[in-house]
PDB file of N, CA and C in Angstrom:
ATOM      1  N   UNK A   1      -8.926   2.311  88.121  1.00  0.00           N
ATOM      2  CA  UNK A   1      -9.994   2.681  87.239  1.00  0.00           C
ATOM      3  C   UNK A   1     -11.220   1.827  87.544  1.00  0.00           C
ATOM      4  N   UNK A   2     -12.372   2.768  87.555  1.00  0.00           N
ATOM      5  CA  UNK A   2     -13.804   1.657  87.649  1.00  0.00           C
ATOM      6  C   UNK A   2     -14.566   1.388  86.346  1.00  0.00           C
ATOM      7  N   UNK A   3     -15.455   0.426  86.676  1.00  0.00           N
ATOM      8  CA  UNK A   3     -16.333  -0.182  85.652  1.00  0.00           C
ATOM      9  C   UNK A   3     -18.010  -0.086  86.403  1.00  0.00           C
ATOM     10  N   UNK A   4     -18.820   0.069  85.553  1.00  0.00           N
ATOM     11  CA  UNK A   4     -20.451  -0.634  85.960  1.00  0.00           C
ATOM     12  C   UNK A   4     -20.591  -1.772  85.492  1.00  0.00           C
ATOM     13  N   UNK A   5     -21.287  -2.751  85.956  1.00  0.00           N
ATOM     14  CA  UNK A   5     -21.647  -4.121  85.344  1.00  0.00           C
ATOM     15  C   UNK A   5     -23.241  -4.405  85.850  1.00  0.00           C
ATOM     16  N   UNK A   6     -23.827  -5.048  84.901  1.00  0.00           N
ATOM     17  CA  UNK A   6     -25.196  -5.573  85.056  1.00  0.00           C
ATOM     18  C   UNK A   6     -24.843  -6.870  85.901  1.00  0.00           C
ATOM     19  N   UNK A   7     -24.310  -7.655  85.560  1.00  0.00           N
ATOM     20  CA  UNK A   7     -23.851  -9.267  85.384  1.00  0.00           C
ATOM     21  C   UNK A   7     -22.497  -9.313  86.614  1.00  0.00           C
ATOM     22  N   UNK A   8     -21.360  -9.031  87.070  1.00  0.00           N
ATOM     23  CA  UNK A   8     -21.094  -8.848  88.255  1.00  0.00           C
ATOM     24  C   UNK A   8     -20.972  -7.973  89.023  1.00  0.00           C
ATOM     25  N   UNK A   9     -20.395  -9.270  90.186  1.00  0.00           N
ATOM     26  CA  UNK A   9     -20.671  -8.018  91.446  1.00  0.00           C
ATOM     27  C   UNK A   9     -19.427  -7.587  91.888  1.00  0.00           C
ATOM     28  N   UNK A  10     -19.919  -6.100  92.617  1.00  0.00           N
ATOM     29  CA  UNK A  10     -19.043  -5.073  93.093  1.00  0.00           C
ATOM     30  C   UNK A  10     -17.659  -5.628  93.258  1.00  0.00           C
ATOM     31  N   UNK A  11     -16.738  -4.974  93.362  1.00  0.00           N
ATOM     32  CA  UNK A  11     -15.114  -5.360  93.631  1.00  0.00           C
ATOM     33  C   UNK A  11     -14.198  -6.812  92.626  1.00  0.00           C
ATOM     34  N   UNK A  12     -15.452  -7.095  91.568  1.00  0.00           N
ATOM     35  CA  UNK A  12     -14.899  -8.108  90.194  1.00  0.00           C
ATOM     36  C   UNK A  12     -13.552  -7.018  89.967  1.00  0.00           C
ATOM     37  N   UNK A  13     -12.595  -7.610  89.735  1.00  0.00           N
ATOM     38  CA  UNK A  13     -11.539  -7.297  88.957  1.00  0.00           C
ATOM     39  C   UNK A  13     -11.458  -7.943  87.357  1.00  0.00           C
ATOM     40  N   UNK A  14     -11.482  -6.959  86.571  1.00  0.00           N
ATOM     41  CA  UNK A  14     -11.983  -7.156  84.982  1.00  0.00           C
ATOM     42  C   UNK A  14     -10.505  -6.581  83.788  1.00  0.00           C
ATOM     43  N   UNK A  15     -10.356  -7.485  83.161  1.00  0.00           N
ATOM     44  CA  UNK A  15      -9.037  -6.808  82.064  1.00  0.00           C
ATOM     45  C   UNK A  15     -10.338  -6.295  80.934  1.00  0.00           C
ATOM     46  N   UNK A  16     -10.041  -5.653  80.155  1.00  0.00           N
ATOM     47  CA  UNK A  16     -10.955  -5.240  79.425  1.00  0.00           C
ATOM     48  C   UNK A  16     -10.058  -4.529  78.028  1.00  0.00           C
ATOM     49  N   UNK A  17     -10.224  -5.635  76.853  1.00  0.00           N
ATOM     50  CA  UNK A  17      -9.786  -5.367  75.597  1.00  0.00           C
ATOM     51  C   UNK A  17     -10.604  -4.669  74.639  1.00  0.00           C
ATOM     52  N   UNK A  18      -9.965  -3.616  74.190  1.00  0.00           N
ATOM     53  CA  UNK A  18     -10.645  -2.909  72.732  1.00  0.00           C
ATOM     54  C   UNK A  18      -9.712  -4.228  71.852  1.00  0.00           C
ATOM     55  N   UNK A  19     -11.169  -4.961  71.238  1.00  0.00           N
ATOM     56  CA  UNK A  19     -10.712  -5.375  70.137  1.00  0.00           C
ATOM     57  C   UNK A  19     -10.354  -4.916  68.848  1.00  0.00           C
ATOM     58  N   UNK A  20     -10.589  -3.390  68.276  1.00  0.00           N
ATOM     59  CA  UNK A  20      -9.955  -2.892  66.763  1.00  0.00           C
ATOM     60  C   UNK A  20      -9.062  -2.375  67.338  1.00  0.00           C
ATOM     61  N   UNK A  21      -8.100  -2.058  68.594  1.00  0.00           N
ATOM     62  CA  UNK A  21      -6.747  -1.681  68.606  1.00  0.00           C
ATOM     63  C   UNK A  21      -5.615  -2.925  69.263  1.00  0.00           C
ATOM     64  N   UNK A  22      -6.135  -3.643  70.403  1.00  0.00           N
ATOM     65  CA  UNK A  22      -5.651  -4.579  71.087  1.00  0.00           C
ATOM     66  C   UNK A  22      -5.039  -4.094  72.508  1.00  0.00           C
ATOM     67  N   UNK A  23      -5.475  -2.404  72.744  1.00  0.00           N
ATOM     68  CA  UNK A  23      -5.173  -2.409  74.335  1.00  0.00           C
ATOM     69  C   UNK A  23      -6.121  -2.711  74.773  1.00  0.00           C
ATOM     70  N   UNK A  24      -5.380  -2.899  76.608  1.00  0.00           N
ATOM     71  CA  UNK A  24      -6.251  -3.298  77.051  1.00  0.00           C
ATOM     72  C   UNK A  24      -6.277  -2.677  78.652  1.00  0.00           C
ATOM     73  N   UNK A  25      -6.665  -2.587  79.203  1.00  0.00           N
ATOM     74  CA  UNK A  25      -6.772  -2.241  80.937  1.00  0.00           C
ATOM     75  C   UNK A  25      -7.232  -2.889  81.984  1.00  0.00           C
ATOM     76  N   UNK A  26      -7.148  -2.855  83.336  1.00  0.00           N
ATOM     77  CA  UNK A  26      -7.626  -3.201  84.006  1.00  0.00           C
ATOM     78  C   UNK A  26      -8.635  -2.451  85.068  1.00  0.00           C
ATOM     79  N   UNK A  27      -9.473  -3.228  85.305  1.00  0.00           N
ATOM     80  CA  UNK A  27     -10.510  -2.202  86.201  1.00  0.00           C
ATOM     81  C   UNK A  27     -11.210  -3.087  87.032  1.00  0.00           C
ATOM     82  N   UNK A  28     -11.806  -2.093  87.997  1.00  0.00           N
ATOM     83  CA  UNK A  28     -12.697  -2.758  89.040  1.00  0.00           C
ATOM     84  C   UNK A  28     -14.399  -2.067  89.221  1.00  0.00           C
ATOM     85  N   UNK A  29     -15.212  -3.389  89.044  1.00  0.00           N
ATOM     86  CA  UNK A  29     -16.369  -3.205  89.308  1.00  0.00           C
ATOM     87  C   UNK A  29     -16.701  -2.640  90.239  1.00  0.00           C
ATOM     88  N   UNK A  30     -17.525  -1.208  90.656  1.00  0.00           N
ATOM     89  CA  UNK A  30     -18.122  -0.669  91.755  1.00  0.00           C
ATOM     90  C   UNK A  30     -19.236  -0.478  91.314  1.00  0.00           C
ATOM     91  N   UNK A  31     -20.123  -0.735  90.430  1.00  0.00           N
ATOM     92  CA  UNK A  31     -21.206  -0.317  90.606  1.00  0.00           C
ATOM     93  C   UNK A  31     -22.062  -0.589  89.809  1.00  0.00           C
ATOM     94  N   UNK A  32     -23.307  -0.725  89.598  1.00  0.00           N
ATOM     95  CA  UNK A  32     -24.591  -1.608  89.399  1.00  0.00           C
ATOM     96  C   UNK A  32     -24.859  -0.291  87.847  1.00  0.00           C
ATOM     97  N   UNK A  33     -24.733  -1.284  86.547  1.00  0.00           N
ATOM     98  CA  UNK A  33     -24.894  -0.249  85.431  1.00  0.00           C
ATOM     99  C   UNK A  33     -24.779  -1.336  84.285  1.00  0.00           C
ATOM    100  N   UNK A  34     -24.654  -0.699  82.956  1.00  0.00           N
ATOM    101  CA  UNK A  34     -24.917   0.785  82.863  1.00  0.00           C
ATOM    102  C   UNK A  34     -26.810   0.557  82.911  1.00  0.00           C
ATOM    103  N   UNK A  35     -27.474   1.304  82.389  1.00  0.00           N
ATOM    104  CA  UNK A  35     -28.487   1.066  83.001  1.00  0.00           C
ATOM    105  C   UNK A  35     -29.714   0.809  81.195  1.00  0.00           C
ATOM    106  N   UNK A  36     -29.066   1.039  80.152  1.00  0.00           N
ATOM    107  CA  UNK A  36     -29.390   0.769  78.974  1.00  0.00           C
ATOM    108  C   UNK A  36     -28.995  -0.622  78.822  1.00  0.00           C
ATOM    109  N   UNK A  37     -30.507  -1.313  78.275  1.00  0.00           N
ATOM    110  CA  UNK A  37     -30.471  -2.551  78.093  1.00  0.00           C
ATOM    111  C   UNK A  37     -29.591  -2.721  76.719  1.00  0.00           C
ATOM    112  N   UNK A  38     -29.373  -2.261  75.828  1.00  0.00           N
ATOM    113  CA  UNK A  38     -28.031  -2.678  75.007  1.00  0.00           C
ATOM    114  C   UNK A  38     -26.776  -2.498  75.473  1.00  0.00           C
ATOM    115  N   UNK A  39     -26.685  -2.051  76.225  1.00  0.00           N
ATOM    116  CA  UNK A  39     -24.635  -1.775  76.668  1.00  0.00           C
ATOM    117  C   UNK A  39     -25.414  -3.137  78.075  1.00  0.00           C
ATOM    118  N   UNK A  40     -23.564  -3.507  77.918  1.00  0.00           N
ATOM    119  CA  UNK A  40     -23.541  -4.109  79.345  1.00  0.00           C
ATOM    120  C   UNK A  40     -22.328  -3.920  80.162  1.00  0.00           C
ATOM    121  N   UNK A  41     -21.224  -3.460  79.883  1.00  0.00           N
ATOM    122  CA  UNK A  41     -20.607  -2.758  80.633  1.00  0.00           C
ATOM    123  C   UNK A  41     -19.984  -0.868  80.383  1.00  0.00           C
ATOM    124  N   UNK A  42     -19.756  -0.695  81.085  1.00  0.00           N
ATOM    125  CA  UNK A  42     -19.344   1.356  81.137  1.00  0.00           C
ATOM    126  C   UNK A  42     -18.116   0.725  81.923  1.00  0.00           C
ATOM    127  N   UNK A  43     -17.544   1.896  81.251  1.00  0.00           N
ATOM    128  CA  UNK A  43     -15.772   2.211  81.928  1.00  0.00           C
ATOM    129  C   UNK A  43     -15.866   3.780  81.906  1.00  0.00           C
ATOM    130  N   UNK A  44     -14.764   3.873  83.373  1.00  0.00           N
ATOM    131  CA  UNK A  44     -14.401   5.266  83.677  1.00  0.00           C
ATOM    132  C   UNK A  44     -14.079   5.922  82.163  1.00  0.00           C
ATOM    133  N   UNK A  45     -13.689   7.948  82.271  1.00  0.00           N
ATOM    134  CA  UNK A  45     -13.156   8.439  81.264  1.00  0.00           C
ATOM    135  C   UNK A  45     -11.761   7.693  81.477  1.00  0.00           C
ATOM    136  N   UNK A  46     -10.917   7.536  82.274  1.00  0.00           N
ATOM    137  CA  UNK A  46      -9.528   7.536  82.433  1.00  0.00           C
ATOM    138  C   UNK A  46      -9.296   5.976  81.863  1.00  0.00           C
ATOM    139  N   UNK A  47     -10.428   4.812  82.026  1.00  0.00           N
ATOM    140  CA  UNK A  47     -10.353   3.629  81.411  1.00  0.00           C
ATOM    141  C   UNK A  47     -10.597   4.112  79.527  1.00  0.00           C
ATOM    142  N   UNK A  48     -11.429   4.768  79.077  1.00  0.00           N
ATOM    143  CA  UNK A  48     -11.682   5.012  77.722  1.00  0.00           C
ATOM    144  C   UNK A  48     -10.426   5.262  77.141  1.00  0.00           C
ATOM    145  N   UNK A  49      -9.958   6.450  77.887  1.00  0.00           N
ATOM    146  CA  UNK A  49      -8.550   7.089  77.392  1.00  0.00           C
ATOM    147  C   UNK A  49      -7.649   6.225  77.384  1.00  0.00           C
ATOM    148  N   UNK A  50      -7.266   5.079  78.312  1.00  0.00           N
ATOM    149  CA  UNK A  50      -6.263   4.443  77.988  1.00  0.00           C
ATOM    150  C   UNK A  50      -6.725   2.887  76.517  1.00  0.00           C
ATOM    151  N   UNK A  51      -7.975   2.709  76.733  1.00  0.00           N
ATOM    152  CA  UNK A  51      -8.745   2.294  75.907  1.00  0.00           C
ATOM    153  C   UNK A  51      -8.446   2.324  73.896  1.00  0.00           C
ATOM    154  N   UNK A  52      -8.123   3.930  74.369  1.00  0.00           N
ATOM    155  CA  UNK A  52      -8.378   4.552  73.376  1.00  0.00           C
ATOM    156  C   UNK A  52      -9.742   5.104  72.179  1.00  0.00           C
ATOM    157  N   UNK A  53     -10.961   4.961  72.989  1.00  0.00           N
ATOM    158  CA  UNK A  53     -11.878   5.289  72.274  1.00  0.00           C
ATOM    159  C   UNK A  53     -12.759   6.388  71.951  1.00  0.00           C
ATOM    160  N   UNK A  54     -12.050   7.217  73.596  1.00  0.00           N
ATOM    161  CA  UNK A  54     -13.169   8.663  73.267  1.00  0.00           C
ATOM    162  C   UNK A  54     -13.763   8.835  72.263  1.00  0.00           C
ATOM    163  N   UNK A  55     -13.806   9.244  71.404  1.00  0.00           N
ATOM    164  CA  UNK A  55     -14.406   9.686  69.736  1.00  0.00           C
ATOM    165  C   UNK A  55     -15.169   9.012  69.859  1.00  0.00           C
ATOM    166  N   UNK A  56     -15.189   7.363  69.844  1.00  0.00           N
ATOM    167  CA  UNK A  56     -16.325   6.575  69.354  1.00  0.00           C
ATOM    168  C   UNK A  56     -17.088   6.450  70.136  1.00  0.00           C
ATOM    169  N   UNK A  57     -16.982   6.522  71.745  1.00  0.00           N
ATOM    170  CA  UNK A  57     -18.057   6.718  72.730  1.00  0.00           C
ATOM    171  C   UNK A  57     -18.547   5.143  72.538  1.00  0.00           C
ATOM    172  N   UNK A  58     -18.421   4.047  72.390  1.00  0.00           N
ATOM    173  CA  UNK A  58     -19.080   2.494  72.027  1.00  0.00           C
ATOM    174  C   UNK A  58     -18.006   1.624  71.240  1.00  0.00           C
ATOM    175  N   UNK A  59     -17.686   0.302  71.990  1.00  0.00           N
ATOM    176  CA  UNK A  59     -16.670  -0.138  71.093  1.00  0.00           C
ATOM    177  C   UNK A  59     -17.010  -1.647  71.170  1.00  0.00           C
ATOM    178  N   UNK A  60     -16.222  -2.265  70.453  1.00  0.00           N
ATOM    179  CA  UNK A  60     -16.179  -3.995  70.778  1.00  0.00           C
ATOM    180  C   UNK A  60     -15.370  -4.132  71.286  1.00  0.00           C
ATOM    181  N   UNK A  61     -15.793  -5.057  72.507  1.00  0.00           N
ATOM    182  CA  UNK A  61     -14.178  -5.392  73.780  1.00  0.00           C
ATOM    183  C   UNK A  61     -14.538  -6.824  74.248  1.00  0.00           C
ATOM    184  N   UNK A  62     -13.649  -7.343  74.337  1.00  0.00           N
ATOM    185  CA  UNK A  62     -13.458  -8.208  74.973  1.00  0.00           C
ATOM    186  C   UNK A  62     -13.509  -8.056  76.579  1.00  0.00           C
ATOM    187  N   UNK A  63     -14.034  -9.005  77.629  1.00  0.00           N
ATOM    188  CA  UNK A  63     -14.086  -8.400  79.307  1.00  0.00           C
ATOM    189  C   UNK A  63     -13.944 -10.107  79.894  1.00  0.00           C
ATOM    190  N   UNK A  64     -12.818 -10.012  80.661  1.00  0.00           N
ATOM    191  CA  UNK A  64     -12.034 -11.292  81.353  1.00  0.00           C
ATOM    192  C   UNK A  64     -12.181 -11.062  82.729  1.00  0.00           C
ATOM    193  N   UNK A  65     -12.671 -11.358  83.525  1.00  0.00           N
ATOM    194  CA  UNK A  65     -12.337 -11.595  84.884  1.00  0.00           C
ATOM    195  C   UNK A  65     -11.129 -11.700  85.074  1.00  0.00           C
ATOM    196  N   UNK A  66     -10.294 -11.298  86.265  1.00  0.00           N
ATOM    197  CA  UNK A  66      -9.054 -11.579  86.606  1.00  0.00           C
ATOM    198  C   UNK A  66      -8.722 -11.699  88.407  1.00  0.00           C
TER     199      UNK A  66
END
């Protein structure tokens, strides 16, 4: 699964927690985003879904390097 990041670079490997459920996933940075100065990272659909957030489209997460 990929990610955009403002803040690192390409091929970061990132765990990435929804904090109101406690999953979490892993993903890899490919690409220079999102491009709205309030978000700072985007995840694939297939990262959301395991995420669990579709509906809310915006969540609070936690994001770890790994």
């Amino acid at each position: 699964m990929k990610a955009a990041s403002r803040s690192l670079q390409c091929g970061t490997r990132v765990r990435v927690t929804n904090k109101n459920n406690g999953k979490s996933v892993e993903v890899v940075v490919n690409d220079y985003g999102p491009t709205r100065s309030d978000r700072m990272f985007d995840v694939t659909y297939a990262a959301a879904v395991q995420l669990d957030f579709i509906d809310q489209g915006l969540i609070d997460c936690k994001i770890e390097t790994i």
